[in-house]
N, C-alpha and C. Protein backbone atom coordinates (compact mmCIF):
# COMPACT_ATOMS: atom_id res chain seq x y z
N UNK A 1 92.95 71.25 99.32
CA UNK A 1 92.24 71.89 98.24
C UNK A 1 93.24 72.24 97.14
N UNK A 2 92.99 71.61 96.27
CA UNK A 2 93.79 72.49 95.02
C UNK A 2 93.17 74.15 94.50
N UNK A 3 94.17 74.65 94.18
CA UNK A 3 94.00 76.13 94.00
C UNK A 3 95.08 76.39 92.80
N UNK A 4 94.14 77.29 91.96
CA UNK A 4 95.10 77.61 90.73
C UNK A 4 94.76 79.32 90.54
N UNK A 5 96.19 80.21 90.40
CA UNK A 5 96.19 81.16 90.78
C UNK A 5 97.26 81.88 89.42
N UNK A 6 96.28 82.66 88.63
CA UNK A 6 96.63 83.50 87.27
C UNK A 6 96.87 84.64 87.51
N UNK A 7 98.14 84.29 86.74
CA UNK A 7 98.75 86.69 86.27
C UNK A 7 97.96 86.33 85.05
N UNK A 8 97.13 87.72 84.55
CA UNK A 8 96.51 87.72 83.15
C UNK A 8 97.69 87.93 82.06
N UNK A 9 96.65 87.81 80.86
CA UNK A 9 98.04 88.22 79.75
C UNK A 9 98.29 89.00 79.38
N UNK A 10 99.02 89.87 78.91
CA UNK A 10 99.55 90.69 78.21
C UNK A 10 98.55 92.20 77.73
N UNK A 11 98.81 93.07 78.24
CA UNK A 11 97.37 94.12 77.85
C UNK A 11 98.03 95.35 76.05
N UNK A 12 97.38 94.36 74.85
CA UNK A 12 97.46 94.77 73.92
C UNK A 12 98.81 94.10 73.68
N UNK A 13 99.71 92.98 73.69
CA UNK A 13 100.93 92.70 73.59
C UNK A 13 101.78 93.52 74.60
N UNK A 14 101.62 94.33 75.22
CA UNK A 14 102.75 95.03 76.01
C UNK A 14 102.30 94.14 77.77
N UNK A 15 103.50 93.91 78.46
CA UNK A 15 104.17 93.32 79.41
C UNK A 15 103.54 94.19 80.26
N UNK A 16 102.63 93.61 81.05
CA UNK A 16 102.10 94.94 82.33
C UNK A 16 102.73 94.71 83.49
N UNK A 17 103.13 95.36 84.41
CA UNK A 17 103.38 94.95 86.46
C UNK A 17 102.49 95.38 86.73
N UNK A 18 101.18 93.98 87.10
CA UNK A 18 100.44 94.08 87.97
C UNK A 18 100.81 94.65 89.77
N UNK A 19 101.39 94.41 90.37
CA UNK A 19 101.69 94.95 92.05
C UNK A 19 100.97 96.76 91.65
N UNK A 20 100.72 96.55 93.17
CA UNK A 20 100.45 98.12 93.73
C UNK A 20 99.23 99.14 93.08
N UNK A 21 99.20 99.27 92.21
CA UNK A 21 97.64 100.52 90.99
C UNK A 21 97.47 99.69 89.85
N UNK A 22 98.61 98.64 89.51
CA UNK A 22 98.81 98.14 88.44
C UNK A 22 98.44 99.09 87.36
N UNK A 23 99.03 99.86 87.01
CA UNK A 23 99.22 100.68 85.98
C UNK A 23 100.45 101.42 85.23
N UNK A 24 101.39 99.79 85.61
CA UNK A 24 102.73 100.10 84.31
C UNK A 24 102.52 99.23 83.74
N UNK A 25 102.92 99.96 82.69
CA UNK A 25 103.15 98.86 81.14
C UNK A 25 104.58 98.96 81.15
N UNK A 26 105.17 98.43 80.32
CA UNK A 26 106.67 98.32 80.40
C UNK A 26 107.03 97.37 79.20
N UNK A 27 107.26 97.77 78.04
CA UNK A 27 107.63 97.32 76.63
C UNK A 27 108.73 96.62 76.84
N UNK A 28 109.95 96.47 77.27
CA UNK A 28 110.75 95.50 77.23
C UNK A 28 111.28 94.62 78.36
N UNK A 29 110.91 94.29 79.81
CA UNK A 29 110.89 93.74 80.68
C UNK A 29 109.77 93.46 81.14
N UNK A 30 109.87 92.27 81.93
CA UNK A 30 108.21 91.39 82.78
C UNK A 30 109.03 91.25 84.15
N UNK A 31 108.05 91.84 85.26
CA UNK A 31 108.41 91.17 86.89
C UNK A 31 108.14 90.10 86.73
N UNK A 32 108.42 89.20 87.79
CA UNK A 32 107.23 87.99 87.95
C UNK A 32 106.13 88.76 89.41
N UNK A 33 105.72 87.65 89.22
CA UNK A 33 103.70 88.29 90.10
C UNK A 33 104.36 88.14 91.44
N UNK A 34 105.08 88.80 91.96
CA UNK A 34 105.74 88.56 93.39
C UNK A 34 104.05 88.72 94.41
N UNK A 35 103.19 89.44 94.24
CA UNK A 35 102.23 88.96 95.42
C UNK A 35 101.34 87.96 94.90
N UNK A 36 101.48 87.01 94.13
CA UNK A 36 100.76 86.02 93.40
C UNK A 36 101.88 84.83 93.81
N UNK A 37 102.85 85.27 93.96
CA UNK A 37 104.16 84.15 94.66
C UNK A 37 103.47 84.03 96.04
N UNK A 38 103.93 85.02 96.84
CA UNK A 38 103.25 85.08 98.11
C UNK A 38 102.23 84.30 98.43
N UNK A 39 101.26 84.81 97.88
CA UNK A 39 99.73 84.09 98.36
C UNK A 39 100.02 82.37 98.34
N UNK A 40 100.49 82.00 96.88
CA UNK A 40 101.25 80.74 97.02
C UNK A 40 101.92 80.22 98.16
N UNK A 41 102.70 80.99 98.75
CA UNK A 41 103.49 80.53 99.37
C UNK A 41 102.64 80.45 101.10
N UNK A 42 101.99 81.00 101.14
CA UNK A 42 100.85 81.11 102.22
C UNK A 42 100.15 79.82 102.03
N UNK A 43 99.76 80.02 101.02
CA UNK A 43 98.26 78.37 100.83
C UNK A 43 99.24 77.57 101.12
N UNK A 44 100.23 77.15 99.97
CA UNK A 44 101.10 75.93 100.33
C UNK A 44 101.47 75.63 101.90
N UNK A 45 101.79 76.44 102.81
CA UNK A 45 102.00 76.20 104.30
C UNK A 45 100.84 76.02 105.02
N UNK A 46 99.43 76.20 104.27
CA UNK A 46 98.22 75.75 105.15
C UNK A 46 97.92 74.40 104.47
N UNK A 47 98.91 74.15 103.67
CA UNK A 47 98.19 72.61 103.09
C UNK A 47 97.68 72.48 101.82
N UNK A 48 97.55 73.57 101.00
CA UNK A 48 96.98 73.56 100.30
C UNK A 48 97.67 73.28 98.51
N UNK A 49 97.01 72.58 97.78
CA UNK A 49 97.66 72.49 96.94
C UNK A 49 97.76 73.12 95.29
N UNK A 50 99.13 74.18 94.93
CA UNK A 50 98.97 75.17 94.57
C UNK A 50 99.44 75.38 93.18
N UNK A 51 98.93 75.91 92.36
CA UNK A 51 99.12 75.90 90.66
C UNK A 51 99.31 77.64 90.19
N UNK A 52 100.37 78.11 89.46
CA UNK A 52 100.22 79.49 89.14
C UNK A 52 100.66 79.45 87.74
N UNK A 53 99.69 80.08 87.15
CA UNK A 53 99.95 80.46 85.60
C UNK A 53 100.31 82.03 85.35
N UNK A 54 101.52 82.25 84.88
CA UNK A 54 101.76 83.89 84.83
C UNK A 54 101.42 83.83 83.35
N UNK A 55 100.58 83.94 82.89
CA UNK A 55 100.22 84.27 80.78
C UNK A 55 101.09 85.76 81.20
N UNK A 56 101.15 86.31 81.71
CA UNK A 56 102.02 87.95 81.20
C UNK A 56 103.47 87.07 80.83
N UNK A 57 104.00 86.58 81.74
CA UNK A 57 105.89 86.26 81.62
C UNK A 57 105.79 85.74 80.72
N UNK A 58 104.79 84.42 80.52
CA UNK A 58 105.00 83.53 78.80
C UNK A 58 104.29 83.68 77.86
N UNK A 59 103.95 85.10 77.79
CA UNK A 59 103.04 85.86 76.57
C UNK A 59 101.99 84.19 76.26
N UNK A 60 101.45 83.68 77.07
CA UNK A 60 100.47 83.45 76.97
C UNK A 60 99.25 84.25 76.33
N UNK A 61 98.75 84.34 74.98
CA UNK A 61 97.67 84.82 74.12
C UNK A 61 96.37 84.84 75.00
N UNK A 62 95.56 85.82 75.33
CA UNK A 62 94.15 85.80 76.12
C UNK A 62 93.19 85.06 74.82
N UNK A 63 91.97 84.77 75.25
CA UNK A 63 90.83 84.75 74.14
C UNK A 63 90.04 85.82 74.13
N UNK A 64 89.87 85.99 73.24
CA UNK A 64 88.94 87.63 73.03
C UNK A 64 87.80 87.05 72.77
């Protein structure tokens, strides 16, 4: 099965860390989606075939 698995973008231009309440913003640094890695890394060992878009890390623009 292919599977494609998104960090959203950017909330108002500022860099959010989704993990845990997800409720930091953080103006001049981005994590990467470490439990969005994970899950990846899970499907991929059941076979599965796996796509992740982080729009937060590459200020990927949302559509409004």
């Amino acid at each position: 099965m292919r599977i494609l698995l998104v960090n959203p973008p950017r909330f108002q231009g500022i860099p959010v860390i989704r993990e845990e309440r997800c409720e930091i913003t953080e103006r001049y640094s981005v994590l990467p989606p470490y439990s969005l890695l994970q899950i990846a890394a899970l499907l991929r060992q059941g076979g599965h075939q796996v796509f992740l878009i982080d729009a937060n890390g590459e200020n990927i623009a949302g559509v409004y």
